[in-house]
Protein backbone atom coordinates (compact mmCIF):
# COMPACT_ATOMS: atom_id res chain seq x y z
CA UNK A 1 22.86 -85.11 35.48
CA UNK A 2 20.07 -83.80 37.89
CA UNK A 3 20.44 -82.08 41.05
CA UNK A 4 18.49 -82.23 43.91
CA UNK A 5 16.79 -79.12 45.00
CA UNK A 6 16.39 -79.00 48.43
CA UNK A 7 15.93 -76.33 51.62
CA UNK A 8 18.18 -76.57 54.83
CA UNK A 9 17.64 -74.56 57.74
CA UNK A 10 19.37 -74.66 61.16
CA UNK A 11 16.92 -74.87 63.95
CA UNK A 12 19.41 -75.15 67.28
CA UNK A 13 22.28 -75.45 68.80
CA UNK A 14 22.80 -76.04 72.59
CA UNK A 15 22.44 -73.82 74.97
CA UNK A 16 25.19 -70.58 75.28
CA UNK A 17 26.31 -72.40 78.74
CA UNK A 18 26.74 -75.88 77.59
CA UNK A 19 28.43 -74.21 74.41
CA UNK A 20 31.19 -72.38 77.02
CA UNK A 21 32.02 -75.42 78.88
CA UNK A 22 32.76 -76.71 75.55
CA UNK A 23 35.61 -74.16 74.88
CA UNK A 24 36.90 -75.02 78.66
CA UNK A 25 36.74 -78.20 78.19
CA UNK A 26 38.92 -77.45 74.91
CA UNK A 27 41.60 -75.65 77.06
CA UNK A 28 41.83 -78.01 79.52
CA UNK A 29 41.84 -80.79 76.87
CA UNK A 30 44.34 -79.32 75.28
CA UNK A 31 46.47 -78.78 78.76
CA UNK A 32 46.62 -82.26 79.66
CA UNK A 33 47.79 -83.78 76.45
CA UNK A 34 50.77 -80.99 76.49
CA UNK A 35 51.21 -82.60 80.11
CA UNK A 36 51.12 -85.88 78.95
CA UNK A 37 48.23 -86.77 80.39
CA UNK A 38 45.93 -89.41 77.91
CA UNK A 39 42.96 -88.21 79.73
CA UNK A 40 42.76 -85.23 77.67
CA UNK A 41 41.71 -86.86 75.02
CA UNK A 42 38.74 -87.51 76.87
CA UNK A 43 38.00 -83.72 77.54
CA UNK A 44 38.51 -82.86 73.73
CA UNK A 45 35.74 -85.36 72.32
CA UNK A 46 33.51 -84.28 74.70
CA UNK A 47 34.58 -80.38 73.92
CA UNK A 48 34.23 -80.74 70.01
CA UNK A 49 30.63 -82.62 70.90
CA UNK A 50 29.25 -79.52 72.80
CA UNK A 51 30.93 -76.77 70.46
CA UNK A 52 29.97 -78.56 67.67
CA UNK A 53 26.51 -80.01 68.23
CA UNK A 54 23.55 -78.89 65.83
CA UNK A 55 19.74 -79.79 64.62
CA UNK A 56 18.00 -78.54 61.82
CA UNK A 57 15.86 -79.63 59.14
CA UNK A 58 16.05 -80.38 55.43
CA UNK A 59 13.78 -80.24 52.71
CA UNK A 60 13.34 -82.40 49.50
CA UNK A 61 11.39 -79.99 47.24
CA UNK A 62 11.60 -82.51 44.08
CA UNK A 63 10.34 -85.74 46.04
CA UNK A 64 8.67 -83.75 48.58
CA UNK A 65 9.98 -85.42 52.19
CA UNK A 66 11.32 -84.09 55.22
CA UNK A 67 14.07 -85.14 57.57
CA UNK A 68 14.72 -83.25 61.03
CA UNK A 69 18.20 -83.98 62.31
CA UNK A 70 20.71 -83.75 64.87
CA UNK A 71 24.07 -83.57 63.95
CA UNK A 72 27.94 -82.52 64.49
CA UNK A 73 29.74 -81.62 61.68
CA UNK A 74 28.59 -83.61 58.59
CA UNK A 75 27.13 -86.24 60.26
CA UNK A 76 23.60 -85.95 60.56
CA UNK A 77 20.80 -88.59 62.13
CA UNK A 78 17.26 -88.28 61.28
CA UNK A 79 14.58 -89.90 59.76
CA UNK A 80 12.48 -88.89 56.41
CA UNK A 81 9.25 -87.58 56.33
CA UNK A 82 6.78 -87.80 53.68
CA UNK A 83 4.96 -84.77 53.20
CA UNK A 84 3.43 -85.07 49.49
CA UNK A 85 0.17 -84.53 50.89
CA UNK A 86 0.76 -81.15 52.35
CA UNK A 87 -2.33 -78.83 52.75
CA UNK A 88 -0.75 -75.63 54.26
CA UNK A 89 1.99 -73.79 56.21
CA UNK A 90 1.21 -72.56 59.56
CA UNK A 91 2.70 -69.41 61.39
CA UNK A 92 1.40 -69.42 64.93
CA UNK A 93 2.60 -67.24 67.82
CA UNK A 94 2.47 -68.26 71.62
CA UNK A 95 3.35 -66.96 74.41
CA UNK A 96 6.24 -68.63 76.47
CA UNK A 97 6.97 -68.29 80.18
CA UNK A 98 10.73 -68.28 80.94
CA UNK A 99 11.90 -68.41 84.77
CA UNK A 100 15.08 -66.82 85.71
CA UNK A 101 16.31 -67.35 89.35
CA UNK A 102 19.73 -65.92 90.73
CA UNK A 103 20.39 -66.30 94.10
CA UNK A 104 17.53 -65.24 95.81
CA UNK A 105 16.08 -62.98 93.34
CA UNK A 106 13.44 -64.52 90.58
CA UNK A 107 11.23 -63.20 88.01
CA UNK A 108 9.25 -64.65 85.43
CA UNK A 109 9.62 -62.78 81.15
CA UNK A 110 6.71 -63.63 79.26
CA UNK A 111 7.91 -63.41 75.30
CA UNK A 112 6.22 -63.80 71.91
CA UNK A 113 7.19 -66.79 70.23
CA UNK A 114 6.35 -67.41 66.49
CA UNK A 115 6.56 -71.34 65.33
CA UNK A 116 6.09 -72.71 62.20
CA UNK A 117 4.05 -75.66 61.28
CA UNK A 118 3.53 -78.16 58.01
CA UNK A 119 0.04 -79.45 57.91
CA UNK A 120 -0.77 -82.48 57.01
CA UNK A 121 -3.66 -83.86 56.60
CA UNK A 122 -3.71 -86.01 59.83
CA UNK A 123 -0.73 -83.92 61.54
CA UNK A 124 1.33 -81.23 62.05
CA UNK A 125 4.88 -81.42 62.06
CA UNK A 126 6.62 -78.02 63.85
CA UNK A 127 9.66 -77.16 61.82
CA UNK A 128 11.11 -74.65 64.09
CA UNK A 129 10.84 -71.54 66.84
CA UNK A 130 12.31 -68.10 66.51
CA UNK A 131 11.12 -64.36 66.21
CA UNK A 132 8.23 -63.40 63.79
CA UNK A 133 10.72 -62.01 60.77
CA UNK A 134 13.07 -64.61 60.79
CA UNK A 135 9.92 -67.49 60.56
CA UNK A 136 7.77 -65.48 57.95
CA UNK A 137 10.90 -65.48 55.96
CA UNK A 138 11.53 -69.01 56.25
CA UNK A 139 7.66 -70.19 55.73
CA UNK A 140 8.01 -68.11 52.24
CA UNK A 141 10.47 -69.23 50.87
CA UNK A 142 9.27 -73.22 51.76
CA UNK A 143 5.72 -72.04 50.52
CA UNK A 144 7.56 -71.10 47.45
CA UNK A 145 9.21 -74.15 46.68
CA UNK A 146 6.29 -76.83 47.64
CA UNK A 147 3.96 -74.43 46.14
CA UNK A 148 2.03 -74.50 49.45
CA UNK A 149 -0.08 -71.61 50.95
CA UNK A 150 0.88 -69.89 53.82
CA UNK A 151 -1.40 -69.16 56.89
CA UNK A 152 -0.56 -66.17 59.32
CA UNK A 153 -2.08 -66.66 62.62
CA UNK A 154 -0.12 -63.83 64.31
């Protein structure tokens, strides 16, 4: 009996917003079936789809492939990659613009954002965003497993 070795990582959820209407839509879900109303049934699949939404990735060290997904619970959709042919792993970091505008008061927060890349030889596939310990730590332990090198352009 062999088992598979492979890498998951969770790369997103929705936004904190979208993930609050979720619980409301929960309550109120909730609320109208205790009233008797069938239309609360309604509000709960759409609250367990915004509490519960996810993407990530997944990776097949032994047959070396890779499958980004979306998902909600166990079910996941995405498509496999081949990466046998894998040169390097990439750390890059950019700088990212956000816009934040409440009422009549705006202001713009340039952060540092590290992203991680498989090369290939005629692409690269981004993985996933996030702060520069939390991406160095993933790109290890992937380098590890597909016996790749790692490349730190930060």
């Amino acid at each position: 009996m062999s088992t598979i070795n492979k890498l998951e990582f969770k790369t997103g959820r929705l936004p904190l917003h979208f993930i609050i209407l979720g619980y409301m839509l929960l309550a109120v879900g909730f609320w109208r079936i205790i009233a008797n109303d069938w239309m609360g049934i309604l509000y709960l699949i759409i609250s367990v789809f915004l509490i519960f939404f996810k993407s990530g990735i997944i990776i097949d060290v032994d047959n070396k492939m890779l499958k980004k997904y979306v998902g909600i619970f166990i079910f996941r959709k995405g498509k496999w990659e081949d990466i046998k042919h894998l040169d390097s792993i990439q750390i890059v970091k950019t700088k990212e613009s956000q816009r934040f505008n409440i009422l009549s008061i705006s202001r713009v927060e340039t952060i540092d954002v590290y992203k991680l890349f498989l090369n290939l030889p005629d692409k690269k596939i981004e993985l996933t965003t996030g702060n520069k310990d939390e991406i160095v730590g993933k790109a290890k332990k992937i380098a590890s497993s597909l016996h790749s090198p790692v490349i730190n352009n930060t």
